[in-house]
N, C-alpha and C. Protein backbone atom coordinates (compact mmCIF):
# COMPACT_ATOMS: atom_id res chain seq x y z
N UNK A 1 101.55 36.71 156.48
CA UNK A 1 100.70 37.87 156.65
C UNK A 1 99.30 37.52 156.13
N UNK A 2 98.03 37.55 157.12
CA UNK A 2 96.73 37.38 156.76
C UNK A 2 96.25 38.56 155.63
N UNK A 3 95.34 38.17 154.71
CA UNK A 3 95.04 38.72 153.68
C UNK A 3 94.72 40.39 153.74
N UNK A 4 93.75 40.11 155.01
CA UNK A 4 92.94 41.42 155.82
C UNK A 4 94.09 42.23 156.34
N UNK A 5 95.33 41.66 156.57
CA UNK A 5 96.34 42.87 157.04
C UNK A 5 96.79 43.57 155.97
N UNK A 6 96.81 43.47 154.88
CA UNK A 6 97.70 43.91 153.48
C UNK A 6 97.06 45.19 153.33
N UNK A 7 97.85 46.06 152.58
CA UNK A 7 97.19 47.24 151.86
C UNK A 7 96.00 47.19 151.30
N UNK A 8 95.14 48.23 151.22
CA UNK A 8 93.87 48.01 150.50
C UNK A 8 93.56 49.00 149.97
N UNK A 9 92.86 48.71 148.42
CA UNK A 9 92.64 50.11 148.01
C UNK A 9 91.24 50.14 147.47
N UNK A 10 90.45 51.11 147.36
CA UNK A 10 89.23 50.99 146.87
C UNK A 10 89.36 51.59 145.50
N UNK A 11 88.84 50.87 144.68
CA UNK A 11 88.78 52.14 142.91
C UNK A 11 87.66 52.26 142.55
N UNK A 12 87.57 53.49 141.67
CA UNK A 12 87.07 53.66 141.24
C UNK A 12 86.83 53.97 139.96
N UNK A 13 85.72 53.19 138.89
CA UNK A 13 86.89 52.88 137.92
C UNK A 13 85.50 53.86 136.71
N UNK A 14 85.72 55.12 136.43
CA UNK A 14 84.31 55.61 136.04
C UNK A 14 84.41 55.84 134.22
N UNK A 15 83.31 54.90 133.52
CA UNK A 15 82.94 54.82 132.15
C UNK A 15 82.88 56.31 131.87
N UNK A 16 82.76 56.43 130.80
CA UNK A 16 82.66 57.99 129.65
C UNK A 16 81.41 58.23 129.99
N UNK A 17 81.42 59.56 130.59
CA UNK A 17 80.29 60.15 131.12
C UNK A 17 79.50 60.96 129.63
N UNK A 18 77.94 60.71 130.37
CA UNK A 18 77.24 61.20 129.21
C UNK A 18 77.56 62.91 128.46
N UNK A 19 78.06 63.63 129.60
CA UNK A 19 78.52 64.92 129.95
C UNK A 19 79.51 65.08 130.51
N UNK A 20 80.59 65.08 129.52
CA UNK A 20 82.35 65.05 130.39
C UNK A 20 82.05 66.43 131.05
N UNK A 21 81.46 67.74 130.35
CA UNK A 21 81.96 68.82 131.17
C UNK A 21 81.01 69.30 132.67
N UNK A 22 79.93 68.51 132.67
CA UNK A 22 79.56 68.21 133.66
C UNK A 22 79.65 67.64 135.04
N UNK A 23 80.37 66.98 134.42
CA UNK A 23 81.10 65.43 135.02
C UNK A 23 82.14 66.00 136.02
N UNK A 24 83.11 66.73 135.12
CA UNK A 24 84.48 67.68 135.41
C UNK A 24 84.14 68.46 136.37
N UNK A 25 82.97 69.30 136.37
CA UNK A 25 82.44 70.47 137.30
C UNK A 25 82.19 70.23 138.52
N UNK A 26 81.76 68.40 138.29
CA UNK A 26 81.89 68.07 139.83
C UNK A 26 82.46 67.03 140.71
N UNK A 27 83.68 66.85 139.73
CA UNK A 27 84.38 65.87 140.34
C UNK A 27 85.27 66.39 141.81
N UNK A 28 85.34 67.98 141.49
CA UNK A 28 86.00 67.98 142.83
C UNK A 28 85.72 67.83 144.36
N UNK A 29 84.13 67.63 143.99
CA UNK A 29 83.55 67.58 144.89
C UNK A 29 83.90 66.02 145.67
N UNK A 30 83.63 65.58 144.73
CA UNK A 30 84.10 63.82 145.16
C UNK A 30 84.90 63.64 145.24
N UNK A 31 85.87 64.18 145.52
CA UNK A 31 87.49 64.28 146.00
C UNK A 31 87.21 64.24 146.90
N UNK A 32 87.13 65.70 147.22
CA UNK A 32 86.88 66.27 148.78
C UNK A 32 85.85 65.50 149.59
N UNK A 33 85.23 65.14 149.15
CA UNK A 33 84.29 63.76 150.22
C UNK A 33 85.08 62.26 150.29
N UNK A 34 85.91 62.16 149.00
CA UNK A 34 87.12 60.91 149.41
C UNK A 34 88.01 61.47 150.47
N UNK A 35 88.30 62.34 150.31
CA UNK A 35 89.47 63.09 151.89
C UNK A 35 89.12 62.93 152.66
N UNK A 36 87.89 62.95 152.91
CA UNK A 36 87.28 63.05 154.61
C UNK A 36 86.81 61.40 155.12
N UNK A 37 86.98 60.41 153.73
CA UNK A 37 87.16 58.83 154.49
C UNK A 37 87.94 59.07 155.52
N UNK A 38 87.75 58.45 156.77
CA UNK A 38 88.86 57.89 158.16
C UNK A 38 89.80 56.64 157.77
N UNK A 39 90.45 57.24 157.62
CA UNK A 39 92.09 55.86 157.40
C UNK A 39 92.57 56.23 156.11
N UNK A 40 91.93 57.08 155.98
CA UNK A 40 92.65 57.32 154.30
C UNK A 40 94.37 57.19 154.02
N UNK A 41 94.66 56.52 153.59
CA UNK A 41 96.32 56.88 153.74
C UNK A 41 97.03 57.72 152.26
N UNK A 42 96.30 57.61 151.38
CA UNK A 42 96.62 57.98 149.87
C UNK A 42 95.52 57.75 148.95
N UNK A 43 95.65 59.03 148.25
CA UNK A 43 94.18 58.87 147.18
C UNK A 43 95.44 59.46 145.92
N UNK A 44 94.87 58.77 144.90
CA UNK A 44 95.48 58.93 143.54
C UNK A 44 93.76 59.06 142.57
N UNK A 45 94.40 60.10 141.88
CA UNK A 45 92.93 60.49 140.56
C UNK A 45 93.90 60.37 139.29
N UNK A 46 92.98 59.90 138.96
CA UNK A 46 93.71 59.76 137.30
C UNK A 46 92.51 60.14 135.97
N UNK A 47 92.84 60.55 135.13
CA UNK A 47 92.50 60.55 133.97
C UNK A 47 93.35 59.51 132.66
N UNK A 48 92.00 59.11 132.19
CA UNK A 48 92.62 57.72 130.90
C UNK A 48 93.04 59.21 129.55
N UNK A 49 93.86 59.10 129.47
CA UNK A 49 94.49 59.40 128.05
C UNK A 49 93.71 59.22 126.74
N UNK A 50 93.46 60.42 126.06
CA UNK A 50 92.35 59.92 124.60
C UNK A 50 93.30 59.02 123.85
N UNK A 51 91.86 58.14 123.42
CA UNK A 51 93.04 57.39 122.14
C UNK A 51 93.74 58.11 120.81
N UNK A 52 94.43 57.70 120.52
CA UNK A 52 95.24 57.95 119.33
C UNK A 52 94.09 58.21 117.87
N UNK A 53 93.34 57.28 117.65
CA UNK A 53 92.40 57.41 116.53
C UNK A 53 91.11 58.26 117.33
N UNK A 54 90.75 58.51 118.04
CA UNK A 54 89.70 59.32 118.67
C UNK A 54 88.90 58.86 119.10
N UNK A 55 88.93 57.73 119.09
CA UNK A 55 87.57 56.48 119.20
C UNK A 55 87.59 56.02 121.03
N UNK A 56 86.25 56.03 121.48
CA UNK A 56 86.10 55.76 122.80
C UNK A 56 87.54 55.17 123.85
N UNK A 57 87.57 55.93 124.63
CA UNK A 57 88.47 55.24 125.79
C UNK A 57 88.01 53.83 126.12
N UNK A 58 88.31 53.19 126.94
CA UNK A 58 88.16 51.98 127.81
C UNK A 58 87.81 52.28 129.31
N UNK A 59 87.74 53.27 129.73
CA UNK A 59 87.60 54.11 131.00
C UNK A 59 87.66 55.72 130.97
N UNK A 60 86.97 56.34 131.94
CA UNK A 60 87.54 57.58 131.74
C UNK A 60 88.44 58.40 132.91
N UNK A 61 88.01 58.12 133.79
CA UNK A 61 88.83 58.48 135.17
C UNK A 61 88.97 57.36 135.96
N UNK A 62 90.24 57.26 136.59
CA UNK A 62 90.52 56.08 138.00
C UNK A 62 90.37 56.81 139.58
N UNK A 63 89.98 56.18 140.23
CA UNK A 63 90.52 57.29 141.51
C UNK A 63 90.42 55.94 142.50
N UNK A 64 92.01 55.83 143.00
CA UNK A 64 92.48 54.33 144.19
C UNK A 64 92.46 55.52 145.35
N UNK A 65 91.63 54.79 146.25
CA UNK A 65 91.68 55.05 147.24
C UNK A 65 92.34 54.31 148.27
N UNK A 66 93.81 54.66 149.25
CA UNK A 66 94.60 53.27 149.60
C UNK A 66 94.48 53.67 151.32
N UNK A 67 94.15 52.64 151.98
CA UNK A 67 94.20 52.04 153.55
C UNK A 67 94.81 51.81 153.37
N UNK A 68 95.38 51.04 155.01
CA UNK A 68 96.69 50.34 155.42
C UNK A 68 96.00 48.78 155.63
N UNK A 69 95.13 48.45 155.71
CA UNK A 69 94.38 47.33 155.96
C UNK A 69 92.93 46.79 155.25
N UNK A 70 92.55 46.07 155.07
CA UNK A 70 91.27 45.63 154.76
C UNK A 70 90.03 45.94 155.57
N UNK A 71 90.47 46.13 157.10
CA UNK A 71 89.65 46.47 158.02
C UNK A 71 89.57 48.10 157.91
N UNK A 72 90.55 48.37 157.29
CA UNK A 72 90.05 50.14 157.25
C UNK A 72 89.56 50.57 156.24
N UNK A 73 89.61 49.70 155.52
CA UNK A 73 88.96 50.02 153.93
C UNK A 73 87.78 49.94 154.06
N UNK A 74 87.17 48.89 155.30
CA UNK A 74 85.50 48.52 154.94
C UNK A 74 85.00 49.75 155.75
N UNK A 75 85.89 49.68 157.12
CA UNK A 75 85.17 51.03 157.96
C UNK A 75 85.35 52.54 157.10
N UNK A 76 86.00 52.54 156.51
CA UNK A 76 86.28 53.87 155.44
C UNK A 76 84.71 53.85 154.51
N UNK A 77 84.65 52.63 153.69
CA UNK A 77 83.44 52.52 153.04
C UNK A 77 82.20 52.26 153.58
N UNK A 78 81.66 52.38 155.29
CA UNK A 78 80.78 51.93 155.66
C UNK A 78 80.49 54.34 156.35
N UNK A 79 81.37 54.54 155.77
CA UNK A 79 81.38 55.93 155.86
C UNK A 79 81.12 57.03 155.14
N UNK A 80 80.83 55.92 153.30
CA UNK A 80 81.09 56.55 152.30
C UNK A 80 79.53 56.69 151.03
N UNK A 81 78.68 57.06 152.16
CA UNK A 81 77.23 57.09 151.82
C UNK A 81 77.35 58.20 150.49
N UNK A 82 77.74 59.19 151.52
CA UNK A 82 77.96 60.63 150.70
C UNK A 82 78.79 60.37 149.29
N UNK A 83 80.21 59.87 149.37
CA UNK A 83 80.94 59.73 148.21
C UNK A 83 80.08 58.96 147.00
N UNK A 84 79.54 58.30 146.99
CA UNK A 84 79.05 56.56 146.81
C UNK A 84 77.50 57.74 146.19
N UNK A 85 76.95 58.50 147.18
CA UNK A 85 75.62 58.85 146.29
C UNK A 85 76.23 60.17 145.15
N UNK A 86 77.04 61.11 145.57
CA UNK A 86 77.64 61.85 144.30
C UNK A 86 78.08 60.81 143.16
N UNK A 87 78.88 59.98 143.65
CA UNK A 87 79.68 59.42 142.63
C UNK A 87 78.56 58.56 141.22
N UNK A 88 77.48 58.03 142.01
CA UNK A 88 76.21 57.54 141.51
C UNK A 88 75.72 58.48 140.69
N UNK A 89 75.46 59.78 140.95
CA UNK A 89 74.55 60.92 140.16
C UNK A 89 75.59 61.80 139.16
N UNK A 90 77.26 61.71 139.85
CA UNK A 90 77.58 62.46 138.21
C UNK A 90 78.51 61.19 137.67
N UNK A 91 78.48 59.91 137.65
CA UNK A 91 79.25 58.97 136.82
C UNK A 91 77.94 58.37 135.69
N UNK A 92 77.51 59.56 134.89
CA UNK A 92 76.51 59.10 134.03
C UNK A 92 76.47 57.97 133.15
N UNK A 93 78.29 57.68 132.95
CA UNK A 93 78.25 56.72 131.98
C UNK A 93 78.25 55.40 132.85
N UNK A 94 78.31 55.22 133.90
CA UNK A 94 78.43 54.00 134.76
C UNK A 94 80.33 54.52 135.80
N UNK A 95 79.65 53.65 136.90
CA UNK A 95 81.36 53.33 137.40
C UNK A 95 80.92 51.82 137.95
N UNK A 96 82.52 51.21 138.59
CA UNK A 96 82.69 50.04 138.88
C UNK A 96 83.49 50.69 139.86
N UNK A 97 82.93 50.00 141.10
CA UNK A 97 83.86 49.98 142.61
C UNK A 97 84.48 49.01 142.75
N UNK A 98 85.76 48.71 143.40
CA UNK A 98 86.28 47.08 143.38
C UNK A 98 87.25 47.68 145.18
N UNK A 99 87.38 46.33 145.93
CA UNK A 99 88.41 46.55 147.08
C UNK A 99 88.92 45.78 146.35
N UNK A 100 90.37 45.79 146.41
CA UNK A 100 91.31 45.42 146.22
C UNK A 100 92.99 45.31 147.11
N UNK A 101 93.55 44.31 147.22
CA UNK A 101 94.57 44.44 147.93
C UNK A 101 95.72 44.36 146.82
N UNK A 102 96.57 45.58 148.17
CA UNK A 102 97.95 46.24 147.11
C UNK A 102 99.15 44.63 147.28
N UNK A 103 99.47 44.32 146.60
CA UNK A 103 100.36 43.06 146.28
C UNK A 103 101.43 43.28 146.09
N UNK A 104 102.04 44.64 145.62
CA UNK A 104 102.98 44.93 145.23
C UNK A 104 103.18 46.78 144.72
N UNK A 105 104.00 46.87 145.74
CA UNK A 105 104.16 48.93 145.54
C UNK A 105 105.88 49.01 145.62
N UNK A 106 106.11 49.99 144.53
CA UNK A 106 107.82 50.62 144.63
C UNK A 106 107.64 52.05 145.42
């Protein structure tokens, strides 16, 4: 199986925002503009768990966005002006985008 056929997922991987409750107010928005990617096959949101001593996370929210292919992942992201400029203006603390292929799912 060529690389480009495998599952693909896009993340999103967003640092501790300068303004969590800000942040919160409009994340649903960036949902709902991840829904409307073409090929979408599964979106997962996550929240990182506070630490135990209180002290900074390592991340603060995940959100995988999963195709069936590599080729639908790019045409998904060549769609994703809108997601990509929200996600820019409320991920105050920084995010990291990565494609990635799924290698292994139960």
């Amino acid at each position: 199986m060529s690389e480009r056929t495998k599952p693909t997922k896009i993340s999103f991987v967003y640092s501790n925002p300068t303004d969590p409750e800000a942040f919160e107010a409009a994340y649903p928005d960036q949902l709902a503009l991840a829904r409307k990617l073409p090929g979408l096959t599964r979106l997962q949101a996550s929240k990182v768990w506070p630490k135990e001593d209180g002290g900074p996370t390592p991340a603060y929210r995940l959100l995988d966005l999963y195709f069936a292919d590599y080729d639908a992942a790019s045409a998904a992201a060549a769609q994703a002006g809108p997601l990509v400029a929200a996600t820019k203006e409320q991920a105050t603390g920084g995010v990291v985008i990565a494609f990635a292929e799924v290698l292994e799912e139960d």
